[in-house]
Protein backbone atom coordinates (compact mmCIF):
# COMPACT_ATOMS: atom_id res chain seq x y z
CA UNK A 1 -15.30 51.00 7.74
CA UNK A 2 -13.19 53.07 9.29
CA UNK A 3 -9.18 53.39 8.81
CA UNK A 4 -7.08 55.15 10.87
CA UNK A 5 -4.26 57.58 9.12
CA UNK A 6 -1.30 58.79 10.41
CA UNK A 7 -2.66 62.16 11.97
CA UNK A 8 -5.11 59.70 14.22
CA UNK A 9 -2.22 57.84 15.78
CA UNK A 10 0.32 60.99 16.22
CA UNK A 11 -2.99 62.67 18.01
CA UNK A 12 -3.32 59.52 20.07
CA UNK A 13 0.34 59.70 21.14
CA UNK A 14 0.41 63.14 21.58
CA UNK A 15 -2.53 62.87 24.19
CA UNK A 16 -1.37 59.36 25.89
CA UNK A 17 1.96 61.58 26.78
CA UNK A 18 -0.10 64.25 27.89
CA UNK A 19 -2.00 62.17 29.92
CA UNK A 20 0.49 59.85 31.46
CA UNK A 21 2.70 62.99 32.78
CA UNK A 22 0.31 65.59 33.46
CA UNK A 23 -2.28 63.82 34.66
CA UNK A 24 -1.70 60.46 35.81
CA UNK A 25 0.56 62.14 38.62
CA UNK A 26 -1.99 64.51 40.49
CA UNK A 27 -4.93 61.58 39.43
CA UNK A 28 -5.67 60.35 42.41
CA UNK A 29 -4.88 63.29 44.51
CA UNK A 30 -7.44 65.29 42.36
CA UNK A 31 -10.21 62.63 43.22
CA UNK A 32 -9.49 62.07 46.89
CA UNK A 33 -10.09 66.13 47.42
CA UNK A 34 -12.39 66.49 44.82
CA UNK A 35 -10.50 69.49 43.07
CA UNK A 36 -11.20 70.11 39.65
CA UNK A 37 -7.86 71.56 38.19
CA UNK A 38 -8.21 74.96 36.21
CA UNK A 39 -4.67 74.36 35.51
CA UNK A 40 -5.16 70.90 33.85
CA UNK A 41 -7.91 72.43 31.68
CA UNK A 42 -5.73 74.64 30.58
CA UNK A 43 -3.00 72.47 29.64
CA UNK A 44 -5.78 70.73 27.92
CA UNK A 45 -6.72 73.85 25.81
CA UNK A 46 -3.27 74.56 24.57
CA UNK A 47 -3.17 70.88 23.59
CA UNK A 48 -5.78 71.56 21.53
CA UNK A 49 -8.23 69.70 22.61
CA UNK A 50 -11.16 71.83 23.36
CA UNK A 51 -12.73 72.31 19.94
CA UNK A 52 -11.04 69.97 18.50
CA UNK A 53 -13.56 69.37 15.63
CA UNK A 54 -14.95 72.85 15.42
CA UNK A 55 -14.06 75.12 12.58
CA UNK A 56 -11.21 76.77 12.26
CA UNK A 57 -13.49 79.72 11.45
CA UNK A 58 -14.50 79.74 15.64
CA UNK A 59 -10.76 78.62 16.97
CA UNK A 60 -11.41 74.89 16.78
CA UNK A 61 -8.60 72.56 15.27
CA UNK A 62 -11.30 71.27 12.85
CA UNK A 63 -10.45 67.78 12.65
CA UNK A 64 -13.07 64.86 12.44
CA UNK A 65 -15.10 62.73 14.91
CA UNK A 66 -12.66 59.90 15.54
CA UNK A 67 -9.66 62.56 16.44
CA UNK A 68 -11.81 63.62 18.97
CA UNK A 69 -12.94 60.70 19.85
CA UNK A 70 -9.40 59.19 20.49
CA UNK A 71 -8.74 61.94 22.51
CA UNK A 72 -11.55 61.21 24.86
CA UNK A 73 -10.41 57.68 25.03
CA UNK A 74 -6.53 58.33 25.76
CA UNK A 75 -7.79 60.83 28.65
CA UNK A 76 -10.14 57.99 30.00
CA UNK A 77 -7.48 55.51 29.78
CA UNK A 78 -5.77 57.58 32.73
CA UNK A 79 -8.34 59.75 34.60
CA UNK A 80 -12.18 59.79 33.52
CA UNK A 81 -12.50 62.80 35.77
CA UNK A 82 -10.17 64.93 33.20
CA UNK A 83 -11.74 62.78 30.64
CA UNK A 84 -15.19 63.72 31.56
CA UNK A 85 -14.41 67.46 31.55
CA UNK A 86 -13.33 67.84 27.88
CA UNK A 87 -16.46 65.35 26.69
CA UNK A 88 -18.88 67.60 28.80
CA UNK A 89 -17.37 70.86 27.40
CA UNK A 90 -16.85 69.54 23.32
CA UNK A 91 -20.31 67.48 22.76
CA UNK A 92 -22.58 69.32 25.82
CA UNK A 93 -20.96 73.01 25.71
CA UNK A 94 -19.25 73.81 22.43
CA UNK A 95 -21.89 71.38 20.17
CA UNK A 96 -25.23 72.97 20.71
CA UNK A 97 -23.87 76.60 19.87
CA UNK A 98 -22.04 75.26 16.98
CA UNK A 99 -24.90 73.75 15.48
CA UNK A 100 -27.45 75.33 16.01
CA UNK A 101 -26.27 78.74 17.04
CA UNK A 102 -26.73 81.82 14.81
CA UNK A 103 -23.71 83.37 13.65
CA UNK A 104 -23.65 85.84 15.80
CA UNK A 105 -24.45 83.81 18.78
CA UNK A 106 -21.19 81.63 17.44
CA UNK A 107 -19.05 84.66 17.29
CA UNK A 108 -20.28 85.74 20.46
CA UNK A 109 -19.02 82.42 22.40
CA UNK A 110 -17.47 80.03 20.30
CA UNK A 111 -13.68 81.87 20.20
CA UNK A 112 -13.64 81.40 23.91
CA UNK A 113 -14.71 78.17 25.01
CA UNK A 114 -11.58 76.24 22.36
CA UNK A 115 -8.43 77.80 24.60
CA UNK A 116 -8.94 76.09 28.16
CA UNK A 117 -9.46 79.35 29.52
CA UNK A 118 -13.33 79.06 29.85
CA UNK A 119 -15.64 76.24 29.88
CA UNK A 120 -19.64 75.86 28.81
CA UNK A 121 -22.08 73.65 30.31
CA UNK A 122 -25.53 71.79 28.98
CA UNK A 123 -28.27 71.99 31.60
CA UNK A 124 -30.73 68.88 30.99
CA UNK A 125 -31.48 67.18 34.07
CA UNK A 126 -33.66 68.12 37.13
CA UNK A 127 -35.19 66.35 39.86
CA UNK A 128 -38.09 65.22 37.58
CA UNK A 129 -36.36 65.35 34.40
CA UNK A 130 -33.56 63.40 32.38
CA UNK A 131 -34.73 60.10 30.20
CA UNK A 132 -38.20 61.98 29.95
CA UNK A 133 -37.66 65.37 29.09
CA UNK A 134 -41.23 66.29 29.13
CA UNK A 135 -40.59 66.04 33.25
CA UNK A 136 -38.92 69.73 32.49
CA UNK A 137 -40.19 71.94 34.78
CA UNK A 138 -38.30 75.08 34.38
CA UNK A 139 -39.95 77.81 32.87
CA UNK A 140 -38.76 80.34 30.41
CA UNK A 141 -41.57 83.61 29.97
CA UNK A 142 -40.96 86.05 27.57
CA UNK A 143 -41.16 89.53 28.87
CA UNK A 144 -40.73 92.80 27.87
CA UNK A 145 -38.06 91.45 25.21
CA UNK A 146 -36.44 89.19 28.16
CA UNK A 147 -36.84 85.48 28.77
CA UNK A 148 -37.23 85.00 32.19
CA UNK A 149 -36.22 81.80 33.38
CA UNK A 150 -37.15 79.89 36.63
CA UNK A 151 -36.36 76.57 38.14
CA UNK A 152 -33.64 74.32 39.40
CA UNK A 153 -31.06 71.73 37.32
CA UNK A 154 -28.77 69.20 38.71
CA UNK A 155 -25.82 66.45 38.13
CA UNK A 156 -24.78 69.35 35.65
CA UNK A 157 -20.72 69.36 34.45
CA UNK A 158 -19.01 72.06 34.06
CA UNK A 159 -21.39 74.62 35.49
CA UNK A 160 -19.98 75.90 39.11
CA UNK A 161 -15.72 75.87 37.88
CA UNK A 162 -13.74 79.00 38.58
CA UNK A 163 -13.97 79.26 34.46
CA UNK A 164 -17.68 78.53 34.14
CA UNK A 165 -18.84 81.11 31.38
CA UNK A 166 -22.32 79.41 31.13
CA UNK A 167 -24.53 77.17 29.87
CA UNK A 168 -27.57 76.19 27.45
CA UNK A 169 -30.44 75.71 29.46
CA UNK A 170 -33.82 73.57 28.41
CA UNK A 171 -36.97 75.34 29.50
CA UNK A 172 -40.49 74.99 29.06
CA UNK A 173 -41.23 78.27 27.10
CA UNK A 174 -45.27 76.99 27.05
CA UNK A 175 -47.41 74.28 27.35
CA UNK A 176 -51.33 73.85 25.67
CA UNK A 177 -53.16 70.88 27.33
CA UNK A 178 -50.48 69.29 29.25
CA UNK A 179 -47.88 68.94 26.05
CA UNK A 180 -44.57 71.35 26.74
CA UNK A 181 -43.13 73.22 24.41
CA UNK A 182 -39.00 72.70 24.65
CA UNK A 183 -36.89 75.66 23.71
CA UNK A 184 -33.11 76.13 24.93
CA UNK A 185 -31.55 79.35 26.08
CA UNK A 186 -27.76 80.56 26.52
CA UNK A 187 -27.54 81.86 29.86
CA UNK A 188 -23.83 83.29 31.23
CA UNK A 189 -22.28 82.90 34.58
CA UNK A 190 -22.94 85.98 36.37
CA UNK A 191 -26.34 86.73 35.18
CA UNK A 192 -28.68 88.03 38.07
CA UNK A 193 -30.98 85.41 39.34
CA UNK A 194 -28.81 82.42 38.68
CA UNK A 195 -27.19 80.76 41.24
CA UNK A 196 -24.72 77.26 41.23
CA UNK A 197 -24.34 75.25 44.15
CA UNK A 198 -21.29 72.74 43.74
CA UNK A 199 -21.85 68.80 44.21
CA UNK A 200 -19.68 66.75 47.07
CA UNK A 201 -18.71 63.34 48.14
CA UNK A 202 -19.63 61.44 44.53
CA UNK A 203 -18.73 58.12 44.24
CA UNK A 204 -17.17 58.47 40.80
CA UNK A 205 -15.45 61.43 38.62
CA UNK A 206 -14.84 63.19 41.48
CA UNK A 207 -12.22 65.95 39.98
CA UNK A 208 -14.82 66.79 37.17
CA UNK A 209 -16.70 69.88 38.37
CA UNK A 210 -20.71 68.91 38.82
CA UNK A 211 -23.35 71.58 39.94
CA UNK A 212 -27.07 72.04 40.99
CA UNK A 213 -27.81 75.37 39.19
CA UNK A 214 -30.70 77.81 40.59
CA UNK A 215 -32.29 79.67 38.53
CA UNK A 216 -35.07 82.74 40.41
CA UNK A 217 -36.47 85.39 37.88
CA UNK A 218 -33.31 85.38 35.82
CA UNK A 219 -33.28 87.51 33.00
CA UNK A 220 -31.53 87.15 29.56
CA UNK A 221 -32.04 88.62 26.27
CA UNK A 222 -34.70 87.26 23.73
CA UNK A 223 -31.77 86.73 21.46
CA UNK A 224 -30.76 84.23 23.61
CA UNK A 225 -32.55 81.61 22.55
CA UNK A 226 -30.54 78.77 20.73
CA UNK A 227 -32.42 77.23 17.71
CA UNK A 228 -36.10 78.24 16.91
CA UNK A 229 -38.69 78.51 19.40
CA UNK A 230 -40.15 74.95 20.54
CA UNK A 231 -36.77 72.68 19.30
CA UNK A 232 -35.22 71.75 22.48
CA UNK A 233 -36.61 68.36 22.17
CA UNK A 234 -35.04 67.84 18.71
CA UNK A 235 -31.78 69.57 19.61
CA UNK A 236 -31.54 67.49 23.05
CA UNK A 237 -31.70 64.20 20.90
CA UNK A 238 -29.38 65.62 18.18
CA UNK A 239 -26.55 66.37 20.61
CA UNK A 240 -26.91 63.70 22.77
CA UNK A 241 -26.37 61.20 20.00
CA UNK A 242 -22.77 63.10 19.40
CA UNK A 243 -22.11 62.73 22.82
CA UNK A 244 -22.96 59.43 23.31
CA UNK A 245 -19.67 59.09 21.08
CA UNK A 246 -17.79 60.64 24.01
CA UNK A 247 -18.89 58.36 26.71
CA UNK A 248 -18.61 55.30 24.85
CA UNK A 249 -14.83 56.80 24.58
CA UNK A 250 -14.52 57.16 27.99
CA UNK A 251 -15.59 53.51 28.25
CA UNK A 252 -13.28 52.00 26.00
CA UNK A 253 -10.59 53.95 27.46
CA UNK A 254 -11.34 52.78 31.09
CA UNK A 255 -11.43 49.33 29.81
CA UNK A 256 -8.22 49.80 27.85
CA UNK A 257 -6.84 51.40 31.01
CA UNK A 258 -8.02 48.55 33.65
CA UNK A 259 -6.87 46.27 31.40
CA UNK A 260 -3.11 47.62 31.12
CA UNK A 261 -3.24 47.63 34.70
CA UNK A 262 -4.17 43.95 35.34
CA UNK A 263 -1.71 42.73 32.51
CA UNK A 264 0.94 44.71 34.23
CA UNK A 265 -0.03 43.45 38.10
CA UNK A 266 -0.54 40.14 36.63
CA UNK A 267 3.11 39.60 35.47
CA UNK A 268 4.60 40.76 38.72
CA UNK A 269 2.68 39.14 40.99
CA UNK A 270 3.80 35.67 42.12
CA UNK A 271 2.47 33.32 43.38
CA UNK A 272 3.22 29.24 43.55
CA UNK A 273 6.53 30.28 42.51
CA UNK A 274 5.56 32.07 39.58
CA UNK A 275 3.53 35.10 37.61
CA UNK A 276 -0.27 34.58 38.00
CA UNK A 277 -0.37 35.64 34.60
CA UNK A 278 1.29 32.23 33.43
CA UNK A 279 -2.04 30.39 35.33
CA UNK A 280 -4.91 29.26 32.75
CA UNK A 281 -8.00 31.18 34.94
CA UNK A 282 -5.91 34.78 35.03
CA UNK A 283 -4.67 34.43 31.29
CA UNK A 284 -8.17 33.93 29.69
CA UNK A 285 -9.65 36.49 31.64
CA UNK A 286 -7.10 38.65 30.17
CA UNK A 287 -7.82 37.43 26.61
CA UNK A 288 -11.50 38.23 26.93
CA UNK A 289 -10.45 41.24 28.33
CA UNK A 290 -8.78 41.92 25.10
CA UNK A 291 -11.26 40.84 23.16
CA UNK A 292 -13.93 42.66 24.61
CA UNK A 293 -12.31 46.01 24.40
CA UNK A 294 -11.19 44.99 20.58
CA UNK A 295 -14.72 44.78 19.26
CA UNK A 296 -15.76 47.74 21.48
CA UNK A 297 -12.75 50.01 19.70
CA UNK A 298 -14.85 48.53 16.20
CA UNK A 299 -17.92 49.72 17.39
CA UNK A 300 -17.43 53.14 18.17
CA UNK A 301 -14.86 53.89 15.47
CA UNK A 302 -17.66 52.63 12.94
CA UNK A 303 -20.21 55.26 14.85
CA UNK A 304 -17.75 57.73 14.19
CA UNK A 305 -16.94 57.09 10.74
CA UNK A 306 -20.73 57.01 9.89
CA UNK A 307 -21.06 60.56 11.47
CA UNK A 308 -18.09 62.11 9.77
CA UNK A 309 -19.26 60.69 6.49
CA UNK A 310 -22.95 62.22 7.28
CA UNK A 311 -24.81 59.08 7.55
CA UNK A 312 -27.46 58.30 10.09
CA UNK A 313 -25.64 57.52 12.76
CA UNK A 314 -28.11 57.26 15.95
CA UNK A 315 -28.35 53.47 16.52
CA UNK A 316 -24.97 52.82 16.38
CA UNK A 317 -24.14 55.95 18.88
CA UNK A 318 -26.86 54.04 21.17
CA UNK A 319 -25.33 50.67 20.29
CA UNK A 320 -21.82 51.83 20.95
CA UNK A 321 -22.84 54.00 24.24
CA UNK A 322 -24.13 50.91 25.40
CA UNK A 323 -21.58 47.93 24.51
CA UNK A 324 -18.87 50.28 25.58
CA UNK A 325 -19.92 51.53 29.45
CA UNK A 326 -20.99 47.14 29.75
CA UNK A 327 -17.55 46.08 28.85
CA UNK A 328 -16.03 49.02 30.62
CA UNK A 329 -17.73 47.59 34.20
CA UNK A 330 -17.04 43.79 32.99
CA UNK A 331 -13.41 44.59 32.66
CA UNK A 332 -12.53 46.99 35.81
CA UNK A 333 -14.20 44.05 37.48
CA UNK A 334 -12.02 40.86 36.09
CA UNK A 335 -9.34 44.02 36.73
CA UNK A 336 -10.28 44.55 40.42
CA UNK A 337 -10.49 40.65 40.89
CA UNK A 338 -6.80 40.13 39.57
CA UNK A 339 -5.31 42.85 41.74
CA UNK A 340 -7.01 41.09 44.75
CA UNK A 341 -6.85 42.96 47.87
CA UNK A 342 -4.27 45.47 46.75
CA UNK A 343 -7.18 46.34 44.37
CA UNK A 344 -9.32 47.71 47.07
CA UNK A 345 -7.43 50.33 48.62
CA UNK A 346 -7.51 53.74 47.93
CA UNK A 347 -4.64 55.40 45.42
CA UNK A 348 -4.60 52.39 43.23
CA UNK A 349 -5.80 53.20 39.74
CA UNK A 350 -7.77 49.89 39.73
CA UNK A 351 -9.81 50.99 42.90
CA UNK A 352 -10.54 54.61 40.86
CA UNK A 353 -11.51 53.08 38.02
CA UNK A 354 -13.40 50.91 39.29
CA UNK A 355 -15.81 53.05 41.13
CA UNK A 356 -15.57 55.96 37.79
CA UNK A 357 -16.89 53.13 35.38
CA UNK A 358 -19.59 52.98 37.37
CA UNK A 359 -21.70 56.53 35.85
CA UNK A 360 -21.06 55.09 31.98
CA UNK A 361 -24.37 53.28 32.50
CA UNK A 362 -26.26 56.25 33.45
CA UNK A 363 -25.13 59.26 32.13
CA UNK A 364 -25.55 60.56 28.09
CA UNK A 365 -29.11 57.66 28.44
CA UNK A 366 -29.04 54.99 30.78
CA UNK A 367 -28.38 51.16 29.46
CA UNK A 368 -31.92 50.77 29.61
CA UNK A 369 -33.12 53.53 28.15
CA UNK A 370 -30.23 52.70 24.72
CA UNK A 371 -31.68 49.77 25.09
CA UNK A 372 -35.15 51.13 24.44
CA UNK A 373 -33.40 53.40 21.23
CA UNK A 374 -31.64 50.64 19.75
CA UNK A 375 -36.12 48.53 19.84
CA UNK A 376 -37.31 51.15 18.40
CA UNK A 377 -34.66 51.29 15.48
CA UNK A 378 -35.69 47.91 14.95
CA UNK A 379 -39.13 49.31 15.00
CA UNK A 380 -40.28 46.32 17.72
């Protein structure tokens, strides 16, 4: 199992500070005018926290899955919205170049997407595609040493910012008798023929940056493609285990950050002349509070630790995606119900976090699609 060292808890400190007085100030100003803060993701970057378990070799701090992992979850415990953005960019952006780029695509991109300054984006899901990738109906055609991409992706982060430098794109690049063939394809911000169109008025994470993208004859370079011909499928499921790990984090730190808030509303609210945190109903639903968000912490650092130590680590990604995004909406709920009233208005963290748990259970696999994963691990 898992122990966490001295460098995990300095990292965790380091980012809770960040967090609590960059952040937590402009928080719910961000998400009321749904900015997404070029200056934030820059702090962010200098804190080292884009890349942070790339290679040195491409600008990345190098460090392991739970560092980054902690990170996720310290960000999450303030704001999932600035949470969301360095999860999106690390395990959706900076991941499939890193591992499955060629060296010279890595040269090429990697340097500039670990400083804050630039940001990379994963485009997955259209209107008929996302659980079942084989819905993919974008089209890459090869031609005249040019892929030549057409089609349309949405709910994509990262994509439309004011330092968008691109994104990998999955295409169908052929199809024989109604099975597609899945590559994916590095396309930058600027190219001719693609076009982003930003997202408004979500419900949830709404200072993260999310996008439809457009995409009408747009040409890139054959060298473009990322991985061999025909892998997109494999790659897809390869990097959406990994980031699985991030929103579980952002999970556990919602939960951890609901919770805090009850606890803390709990002892200063009175009622019948004293702290409803002193009656029997409001205490144990903090202790299962607790509890729940101590065996979620287990979970996901035990995902981690099985990554970093190169063992299979898919079912427990799915098992800790899962657990994690459940207990986050159980808790911001017992949270929501302790506040009461003052729990429903707007600028209260509670009311934020209670509407930003709410994508855990879709996004990076829906519950029941994990659910379907974690059957077939069992091979039922």
């Amino acid at each position: 199992m898992p122990i966490l060292n001295g460098q995990h808890e300095a990292l965790r400190m380091k980012v809770r500070d960040f967090a609590e007085k960059e952040i937590a100030p402009v928080a719910a100003e961000l998400d009321e005018k749904e900015l997404f803060s070029v200056d934030l993701s820059n702090k962010m970057g200098e804190l080292g926290l884009f890349g942070i378990n790339l290679s040195q070799q491409y600008g990345g701090a190098g460090l392991d899955t739970l560092s980054y992992i902690i990170a996720v979850e310290e960000l999450a415990r303030v704001d999932s919205s600035q949470a969301g953005v360095v999860a999106s960019h690390n395990s959706l952006g900076i991941g499939p170049i890193a591992e499955f780029g060629t060296e010279a695509q890595k040269d090429k991109y990697l340097p500039q997407l670990t400083n804050g300054q630039k940001l990379w984006a994963f485009g997955l899901t259209e209107p008929t595609a996302g659980s079942d990738s084989q819905g993919t109906q974008t089209t890459a055609v090869l031609e005249n040493g040019d892929w030549v991409i057409n089609g349309r992706k949405m709910f994509i982060s990262n994509a439309s910012t004011p330092i968008s430098a691109g994104l990998t794109v999955q295409a169908v690049t052929n199809e024989n008798n109604g099975r597609k063939e899945l590559s994916t394809i590095l396309v930058e911000q600027g190219t001719e023929g693609f076009s982003v169109e930003k997202i408004h008025n979500k419900m949830m994470w709404r200072a993260i940056d999310t996008a439809e993208l457009f995409f009408k004859n747009c040409r890139v370079p054959e060298a473009n493609l990322l991985g061999e011909r025909g892998m997109g499928y494999k790659i897809m499921l390869k990097i959406l285990d990994g980031g699985r790990l991030s929103i579980a984090a952002m999970g556990l730190g919602l939960a951890q950050g609901a919770f805090e808030a009850a606890m803390d509303y709990a002892k200063k609210r009175e009622q019948f002349g004293r702290p409803i945190s002193k009656f029997q109903s409001i205490g144990f639903k903090l202790a299962d509070m607790d509890m729940k968000i101590e065996l979620a912490r287990n979970t996901l650092y035990k995902a981690c630790w099985l990554k970093d130590e190169g063992k299979p680590f898919s079912r427990e990604a799915a098992i800790a995606k899962l657990y994690c995004s459940e207990i986050a909406r159980e808790v911001a709920d017992e949270s929501l119900q302790i506040h009461g009233g003052y729990g429903l208005i707007k600028g209260a963290a509670i009311e934020r976090f209670y509407r930003d748990q709410r994508l855990l259970q879709i996004g990076e696999g829906t519950s029941e699609i994990l659910r379907l994963v974690i059957s077939r691990k069992l091979g039922v």
